[in-house]
Protein backbone atom coordinates (compact mmCIF):
# COMPACT_ATOMS: atom_id res chain seq x y z
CA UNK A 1 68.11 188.79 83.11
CA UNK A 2 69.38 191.83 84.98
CA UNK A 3 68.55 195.63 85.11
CA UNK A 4 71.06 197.94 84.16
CA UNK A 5 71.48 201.97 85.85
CA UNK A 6 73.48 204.13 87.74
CA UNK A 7 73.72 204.96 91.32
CA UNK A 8 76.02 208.99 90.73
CA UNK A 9 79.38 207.28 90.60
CA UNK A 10 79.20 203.82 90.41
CA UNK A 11 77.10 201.53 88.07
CA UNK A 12 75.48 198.69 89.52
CA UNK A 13 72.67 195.94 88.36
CA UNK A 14 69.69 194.22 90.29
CA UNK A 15 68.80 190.66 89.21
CA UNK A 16 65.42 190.15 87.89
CA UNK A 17 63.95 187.04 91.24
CA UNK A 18 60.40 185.57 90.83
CA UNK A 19 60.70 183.85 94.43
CA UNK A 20 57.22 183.47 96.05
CA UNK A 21 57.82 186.36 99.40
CA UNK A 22 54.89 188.45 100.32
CA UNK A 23 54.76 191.63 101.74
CA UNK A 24 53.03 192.63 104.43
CA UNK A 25 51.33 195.79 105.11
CA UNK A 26 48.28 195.10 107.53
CA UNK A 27 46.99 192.53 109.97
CA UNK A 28 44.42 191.09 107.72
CA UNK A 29 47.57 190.28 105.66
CA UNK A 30 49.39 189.06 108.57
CA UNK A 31 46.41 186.68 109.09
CA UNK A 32 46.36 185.02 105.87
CA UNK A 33 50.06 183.81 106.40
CA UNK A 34 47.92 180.52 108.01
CA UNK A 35 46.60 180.16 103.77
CA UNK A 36 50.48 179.42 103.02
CA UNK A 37 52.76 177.92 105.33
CA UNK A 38 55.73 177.58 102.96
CA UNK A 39 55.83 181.14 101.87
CA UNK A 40 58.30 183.91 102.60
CA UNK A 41 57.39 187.17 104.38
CA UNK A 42 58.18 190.60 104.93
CA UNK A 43 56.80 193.77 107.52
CA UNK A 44 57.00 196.28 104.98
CA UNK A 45 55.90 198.69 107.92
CA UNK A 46 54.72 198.61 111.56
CA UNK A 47 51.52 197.32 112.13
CA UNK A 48 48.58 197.75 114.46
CA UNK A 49 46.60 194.82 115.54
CA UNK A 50 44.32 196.48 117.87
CA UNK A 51 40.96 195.03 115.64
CA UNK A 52 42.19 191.71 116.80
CA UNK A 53 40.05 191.89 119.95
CA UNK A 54 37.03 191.71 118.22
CA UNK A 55 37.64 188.96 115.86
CA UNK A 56 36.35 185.22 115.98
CA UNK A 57 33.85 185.65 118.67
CA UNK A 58 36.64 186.93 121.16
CA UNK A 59 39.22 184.66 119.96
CA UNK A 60 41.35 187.22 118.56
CA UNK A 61 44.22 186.42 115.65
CA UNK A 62 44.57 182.80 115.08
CA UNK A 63 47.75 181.02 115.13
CA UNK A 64 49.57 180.33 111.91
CA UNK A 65 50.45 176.87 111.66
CA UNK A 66 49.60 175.18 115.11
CA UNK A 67 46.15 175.99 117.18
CA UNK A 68 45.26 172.15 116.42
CA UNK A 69 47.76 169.57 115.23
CA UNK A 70 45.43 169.89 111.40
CA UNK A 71 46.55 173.54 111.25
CA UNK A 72 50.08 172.23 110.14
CA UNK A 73 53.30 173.85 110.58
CA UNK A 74 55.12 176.66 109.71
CA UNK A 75 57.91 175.86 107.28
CA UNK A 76 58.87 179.38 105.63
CA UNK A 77 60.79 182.73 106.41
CA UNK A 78 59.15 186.34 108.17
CA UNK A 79 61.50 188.92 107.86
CA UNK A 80 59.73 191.42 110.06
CA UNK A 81 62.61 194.43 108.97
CA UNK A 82 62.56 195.59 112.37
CA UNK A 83 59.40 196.75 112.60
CA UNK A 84 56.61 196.51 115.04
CA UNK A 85 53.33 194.21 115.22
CA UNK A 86 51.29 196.20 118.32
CA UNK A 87 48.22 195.17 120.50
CA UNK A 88 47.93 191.84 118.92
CA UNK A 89 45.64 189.93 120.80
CA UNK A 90 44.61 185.78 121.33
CA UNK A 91 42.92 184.07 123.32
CA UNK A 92 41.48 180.02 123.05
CA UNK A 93 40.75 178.02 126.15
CA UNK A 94 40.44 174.66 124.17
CA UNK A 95 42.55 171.73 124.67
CA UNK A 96 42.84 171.20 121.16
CA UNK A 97 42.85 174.81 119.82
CA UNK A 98 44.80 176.27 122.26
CA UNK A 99 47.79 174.10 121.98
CA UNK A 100 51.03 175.65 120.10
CA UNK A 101 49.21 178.74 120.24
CA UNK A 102 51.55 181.94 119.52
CA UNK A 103 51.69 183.89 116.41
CA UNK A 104 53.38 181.58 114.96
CA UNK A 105 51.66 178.57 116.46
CA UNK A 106 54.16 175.65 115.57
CA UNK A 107 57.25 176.79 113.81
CA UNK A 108 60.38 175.08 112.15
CA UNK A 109 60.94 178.10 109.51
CA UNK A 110 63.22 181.22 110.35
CA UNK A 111 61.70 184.42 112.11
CA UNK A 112 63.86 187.45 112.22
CA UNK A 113 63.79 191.04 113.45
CA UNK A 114 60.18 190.65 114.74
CA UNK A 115 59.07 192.85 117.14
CA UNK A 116 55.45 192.40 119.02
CA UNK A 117 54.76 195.49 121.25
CA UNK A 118 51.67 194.98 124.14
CA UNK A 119 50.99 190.94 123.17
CA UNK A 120 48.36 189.61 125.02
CA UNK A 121 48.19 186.31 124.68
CA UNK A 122 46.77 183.20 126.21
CA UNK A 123 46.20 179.80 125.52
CA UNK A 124 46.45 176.25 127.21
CA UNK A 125 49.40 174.48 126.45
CA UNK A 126 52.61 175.54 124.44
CA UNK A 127 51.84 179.10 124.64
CA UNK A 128 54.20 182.22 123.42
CA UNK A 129 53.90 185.49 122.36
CA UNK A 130 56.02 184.73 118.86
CA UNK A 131 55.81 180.89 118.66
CA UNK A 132 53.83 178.90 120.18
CA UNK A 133 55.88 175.26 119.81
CA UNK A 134 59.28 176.42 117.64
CA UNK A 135 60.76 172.93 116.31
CA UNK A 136 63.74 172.50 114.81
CA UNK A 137 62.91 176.84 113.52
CA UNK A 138 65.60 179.66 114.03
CA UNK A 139 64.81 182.63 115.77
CA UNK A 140 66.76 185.39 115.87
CA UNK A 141 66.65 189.09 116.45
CA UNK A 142 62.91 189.26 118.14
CA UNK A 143 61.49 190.93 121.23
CA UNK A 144 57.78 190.35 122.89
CA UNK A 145 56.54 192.89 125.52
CA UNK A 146 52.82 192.68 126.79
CA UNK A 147 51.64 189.62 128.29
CA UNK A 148 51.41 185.80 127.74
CA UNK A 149 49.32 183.61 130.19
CA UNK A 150 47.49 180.38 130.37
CA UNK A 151 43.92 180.50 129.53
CA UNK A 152 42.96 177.22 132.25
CA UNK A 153 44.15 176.51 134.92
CA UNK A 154 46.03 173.17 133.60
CA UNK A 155 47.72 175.37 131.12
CA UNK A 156 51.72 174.59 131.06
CA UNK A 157 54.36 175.32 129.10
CA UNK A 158 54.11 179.11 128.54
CA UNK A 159 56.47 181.36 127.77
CA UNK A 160 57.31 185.35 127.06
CA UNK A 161 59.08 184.71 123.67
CA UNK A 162 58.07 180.85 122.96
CA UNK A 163 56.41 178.27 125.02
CA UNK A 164 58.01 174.71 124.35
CA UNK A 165 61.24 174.54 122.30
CA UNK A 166 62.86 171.42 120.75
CA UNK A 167 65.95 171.36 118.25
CA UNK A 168 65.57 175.02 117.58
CA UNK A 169 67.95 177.99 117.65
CA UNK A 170 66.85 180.95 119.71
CA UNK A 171 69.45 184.17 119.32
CA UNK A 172 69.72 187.80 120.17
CA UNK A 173 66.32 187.78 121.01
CA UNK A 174 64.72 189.14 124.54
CA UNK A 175 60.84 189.23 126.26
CA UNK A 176 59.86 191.79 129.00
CA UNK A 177 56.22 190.21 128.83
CA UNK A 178 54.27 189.01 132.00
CA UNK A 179 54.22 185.25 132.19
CA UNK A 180 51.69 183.51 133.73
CA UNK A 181 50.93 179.48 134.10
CA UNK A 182 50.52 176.34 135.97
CA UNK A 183 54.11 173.82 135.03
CA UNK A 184 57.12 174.69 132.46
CA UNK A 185 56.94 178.28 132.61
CA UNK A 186 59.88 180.70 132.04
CA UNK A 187 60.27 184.66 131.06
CA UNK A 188 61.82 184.04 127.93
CA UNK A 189 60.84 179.88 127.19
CA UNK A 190 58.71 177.46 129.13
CA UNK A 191 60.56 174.93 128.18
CA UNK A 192 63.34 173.63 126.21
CA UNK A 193 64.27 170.39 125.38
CA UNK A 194 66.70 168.40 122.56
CA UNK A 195 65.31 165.48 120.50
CA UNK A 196 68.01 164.58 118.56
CA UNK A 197 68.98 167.82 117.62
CA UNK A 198 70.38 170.32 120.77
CA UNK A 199 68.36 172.84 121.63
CA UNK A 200 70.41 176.30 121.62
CA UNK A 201 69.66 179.80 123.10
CA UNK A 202 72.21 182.20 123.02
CA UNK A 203 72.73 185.97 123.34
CA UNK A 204 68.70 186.58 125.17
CA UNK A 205 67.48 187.65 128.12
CA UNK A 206 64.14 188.09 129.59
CA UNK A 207 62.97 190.65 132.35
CA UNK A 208 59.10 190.07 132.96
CA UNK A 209 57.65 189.26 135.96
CA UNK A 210 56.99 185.10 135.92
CA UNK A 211 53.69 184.46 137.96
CA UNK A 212 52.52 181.32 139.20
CA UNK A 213 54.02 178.45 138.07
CA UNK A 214 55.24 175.00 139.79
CA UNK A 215 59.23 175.25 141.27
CA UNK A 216 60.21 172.84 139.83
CA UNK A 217 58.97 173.33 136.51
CA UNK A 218 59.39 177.33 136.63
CA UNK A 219 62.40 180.08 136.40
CA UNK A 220 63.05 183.51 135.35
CA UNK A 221 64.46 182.53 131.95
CA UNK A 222 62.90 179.26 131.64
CA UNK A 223 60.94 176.58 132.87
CA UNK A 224 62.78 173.64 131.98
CA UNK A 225 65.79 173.10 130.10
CA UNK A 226 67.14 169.81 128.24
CA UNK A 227 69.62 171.95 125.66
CA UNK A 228 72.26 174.44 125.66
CA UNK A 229 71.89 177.94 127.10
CA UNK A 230 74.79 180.41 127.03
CA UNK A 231 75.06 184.14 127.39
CA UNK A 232 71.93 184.02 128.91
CA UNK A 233 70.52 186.42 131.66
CA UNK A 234 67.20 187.24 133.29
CA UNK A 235 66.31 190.02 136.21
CA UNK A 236 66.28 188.01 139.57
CA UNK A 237 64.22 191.11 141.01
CA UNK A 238 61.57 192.04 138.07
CA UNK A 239 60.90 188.18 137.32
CA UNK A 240 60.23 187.69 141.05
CA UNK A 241 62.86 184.37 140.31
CA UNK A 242 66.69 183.70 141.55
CA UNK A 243 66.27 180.63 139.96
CA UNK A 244 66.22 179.44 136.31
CA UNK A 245 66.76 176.05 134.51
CA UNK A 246 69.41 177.90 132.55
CA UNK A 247 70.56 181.14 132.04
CA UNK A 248 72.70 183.52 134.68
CA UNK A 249 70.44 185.59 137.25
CA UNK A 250 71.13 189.56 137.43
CA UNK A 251 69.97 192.51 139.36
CA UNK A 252 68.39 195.27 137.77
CA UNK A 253 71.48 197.32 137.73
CA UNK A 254 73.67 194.61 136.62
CA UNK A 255 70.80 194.40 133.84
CA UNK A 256 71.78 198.19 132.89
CA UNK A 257 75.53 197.50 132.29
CA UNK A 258 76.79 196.53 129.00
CA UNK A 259 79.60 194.48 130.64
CA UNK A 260 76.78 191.75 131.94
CA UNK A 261 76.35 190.36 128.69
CA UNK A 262 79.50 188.31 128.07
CA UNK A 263 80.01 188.28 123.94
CA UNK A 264 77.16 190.33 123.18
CA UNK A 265 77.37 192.46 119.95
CA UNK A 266 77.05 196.13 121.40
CA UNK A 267 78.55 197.39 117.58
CA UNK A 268 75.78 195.91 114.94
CA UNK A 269 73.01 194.30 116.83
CA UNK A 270 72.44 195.63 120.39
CA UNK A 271 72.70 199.07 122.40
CA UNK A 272 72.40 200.10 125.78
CA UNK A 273 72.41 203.05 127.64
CA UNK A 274 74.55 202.75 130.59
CA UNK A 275 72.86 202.32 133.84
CA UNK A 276 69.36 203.16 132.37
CA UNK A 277 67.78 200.75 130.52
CA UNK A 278 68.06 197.19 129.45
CA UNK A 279 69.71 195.90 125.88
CA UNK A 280 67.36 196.93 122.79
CA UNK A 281 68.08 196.77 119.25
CA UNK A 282 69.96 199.52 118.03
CA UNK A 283 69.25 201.55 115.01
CA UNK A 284 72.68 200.56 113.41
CA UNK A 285 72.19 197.33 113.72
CA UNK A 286 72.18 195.77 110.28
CA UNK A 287 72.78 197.09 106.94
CA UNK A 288 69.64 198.24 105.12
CA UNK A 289 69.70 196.38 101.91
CA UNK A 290 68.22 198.69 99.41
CA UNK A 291 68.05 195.85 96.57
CA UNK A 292 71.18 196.80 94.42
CA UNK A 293 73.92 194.76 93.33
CA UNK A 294 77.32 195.61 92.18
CA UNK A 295 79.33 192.66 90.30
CA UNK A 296 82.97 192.76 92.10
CA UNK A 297 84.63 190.82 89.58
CA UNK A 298 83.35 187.23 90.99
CA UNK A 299 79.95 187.71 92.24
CA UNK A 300 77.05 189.98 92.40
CA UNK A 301 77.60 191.91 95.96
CA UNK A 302 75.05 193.78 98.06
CA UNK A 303 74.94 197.28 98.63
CA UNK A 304 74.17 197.82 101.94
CA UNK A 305 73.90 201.52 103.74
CA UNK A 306 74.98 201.97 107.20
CA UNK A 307 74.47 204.92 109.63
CA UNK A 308 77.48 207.57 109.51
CA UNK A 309 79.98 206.48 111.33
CA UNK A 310 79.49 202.73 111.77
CA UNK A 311 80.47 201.47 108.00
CA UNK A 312 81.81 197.95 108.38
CA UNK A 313 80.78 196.63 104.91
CA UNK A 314 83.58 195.72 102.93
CA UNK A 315 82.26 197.50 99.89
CA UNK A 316 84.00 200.18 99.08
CA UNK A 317 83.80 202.76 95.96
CA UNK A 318 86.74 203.68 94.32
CA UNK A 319 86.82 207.29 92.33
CA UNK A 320 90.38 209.50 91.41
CA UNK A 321 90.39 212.75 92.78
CA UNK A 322 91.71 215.95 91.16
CA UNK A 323 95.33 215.09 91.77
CA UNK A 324 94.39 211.63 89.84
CA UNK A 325 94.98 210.02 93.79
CA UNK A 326 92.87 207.06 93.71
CA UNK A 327 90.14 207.21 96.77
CA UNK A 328 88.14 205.11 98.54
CA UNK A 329 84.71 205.57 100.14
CA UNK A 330 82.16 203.68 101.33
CA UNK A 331 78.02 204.37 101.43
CA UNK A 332 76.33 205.98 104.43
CA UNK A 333 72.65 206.78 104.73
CA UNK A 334 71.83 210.15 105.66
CA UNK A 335 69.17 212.40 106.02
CA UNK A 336 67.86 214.17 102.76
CA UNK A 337 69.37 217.23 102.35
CA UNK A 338 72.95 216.69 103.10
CA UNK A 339 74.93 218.38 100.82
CA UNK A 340 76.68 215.28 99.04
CA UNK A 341 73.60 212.93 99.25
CA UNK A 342 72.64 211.36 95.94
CA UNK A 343 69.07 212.42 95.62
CA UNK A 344 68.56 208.96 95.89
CA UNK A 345 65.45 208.08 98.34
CA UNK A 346 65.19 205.43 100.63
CA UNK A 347 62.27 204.72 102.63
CA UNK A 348 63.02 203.02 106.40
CA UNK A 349 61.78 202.91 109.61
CA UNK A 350 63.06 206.01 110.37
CA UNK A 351 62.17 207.80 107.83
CA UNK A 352 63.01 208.98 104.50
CA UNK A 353 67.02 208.50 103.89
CA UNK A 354 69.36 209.33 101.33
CA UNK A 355 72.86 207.01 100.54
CA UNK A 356 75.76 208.97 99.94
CA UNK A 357 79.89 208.27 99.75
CA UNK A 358 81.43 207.99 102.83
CA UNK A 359 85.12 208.36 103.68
């Protein structure tokens, strides 16, 4: 069944789905993810987690999926939409609670554009401020800044993005949280290891200082490494590490320069500003799906508005002018009250946006 209507100059449709995804508006929302490990998810909005430090009797947020190998695994999708989870806090000094502790405590689902702002997290073993163990799960577009750190002394395997790693994909993805531990301790990973199936970061870099830590068992990126790293950097002078079981060491300033990051996608996922800050998400970096489809002819195609100026969607909207020329244009989302928006409105995370045709 599908929903017929117009967008101004081009008719489109929107399939009727009945998947099982949940939206997310507020942390008691985010907690109950634990009720359904197979479900899909989506951050309809950023969200602040501050209450967190009063729940459980100090424990804070508990893990979904992991905490305890009975708290299962996390087998579905969080979309976070780019927006931001803040002050989440956790904290469990059991050996059996505070294993694959994270927000995601044990993961082999999918976990993009996630961002958690001033983590603090700590737990004893398998410890990260997004996943605590991530098996066989992708992981892509996601940042963690605050601080992750063992809750015992014996605690190992800590890290600023994820604690232990095994088969899973880790991509475009960074940390700039304070690590803290005892062995297997990195910036971005603890540690990282293949079983079967080869481990793969690519495209990430951490920055936070790593504290502590055995040297053997400890680096700036991470801790230990049985899989493939590439692209990889971490600050040799903010970490307080030249050394790393994978990944290339940089300085600050080499940190601040776009041409450090060999292959990196500077036009639709990352930005920089030139010899003042590190790679961050930029605000063009994905289409915003607003939900409509067009049918091309073969098959039902995604409308998907770009910032002005950066349209690479192959969409395009053909209309003849008054010299019967035909035209192409293609959509742009702009600020409401541009003289050729649609009237259309579109909320995002920047506001209130309007599509319009764009030549």
């Amino acid at each position: 069944m599908v929903v017929l209507f117009s967008l101004g100059f081009l008719s489109v449709f929107q399939p009727l789905c009945y998947a099982a995804t949940y939206h997310i508006t507020n942390v008691d929302e985010l907690q109950a993810m634990k009720n359904d490990l197979n479900g899909d998810y989506i951050l309809d909005n950023d969200i602040d987690a501050s209450e967190t430090q009063t729940w459980n009797g100090g424990q804070g947020f508990l893990p979904i999926g992991g905490g305890a190998a009975s708290k299962g695994t996390f087998h579905g999708s969080l979309d976070g939409k780019g927006h931001t989870i803040r002050n989440l806090y956790m904290r469990n000094t059991s050996t059996a609670a505070g294993r694959d502790f994270g927000l995601i405590g044990r993961n082999d689902g999918e976990i993009i554009n996630v961002r958690l702002e001033d983590t603090n997290v700590a737990g004893y073993h398998s410890v990260g401020g997004l996943v605590g163990r991530n098996m066989g799960g992708r992981i892509d577009k996601c940042f963690v800044s605050g601080a992750v750190s063992n809750s015992t002394a014996y605690s190992n395997l800590i890290g600023g993005l994820v604690g232990s790693d095994s088969g899973g994909r880790i991509s475009n993805s960074y940390s700039t949280a304070r690590v803290s531990g005892g062995m297997g301790i990195g910036g971005l990973v603890g540690f990282s290891s293949s079983a079967g199936i080869t481990t793969v970061i690519e495209n990430c870099y951490a920055m936070g200082q790593v504290v502590g830590g055995h040297p053997v068992l400890a680096g700036g990126l991470v801790g230990g490494n049985g899989g493939s790293i590439t692209n990889s950097y971490w600050d040799i002078q903010t970490s307080g590490w030249s050394t790393s079981k994978g990944g290339e060491g940089r300085t600050t300033a080499q940190m601040m320069q776009q041409a450090t990051f060999v292959d990196w996608d500077f036009n639709t996922i990352w930005a920089i500003d030139e010899g003042t800050s590190y790679p961050y998400f930029g605000s063009g970096a994905s289409f915003i799906d607003i939900g409509l489809r067009v049918y091309d002819g073969t098959e039902a195609v995604a409308i998907a508005c770009e910032p002005e100026g950066t349209l690479t969607s192959p969409l395009r909207i053909a209309k003849n002018n008054d010299d019967d020329i035909m035209t192409t244009y293609g959509i742009a989302l702009v600020d409401t009250g541009d003289p050729n928006e649609t009237g259309i409105r579109i909320e995002t995370s920047s506001g209130v946006k309007a599509p319009r045709k764009y030549e």
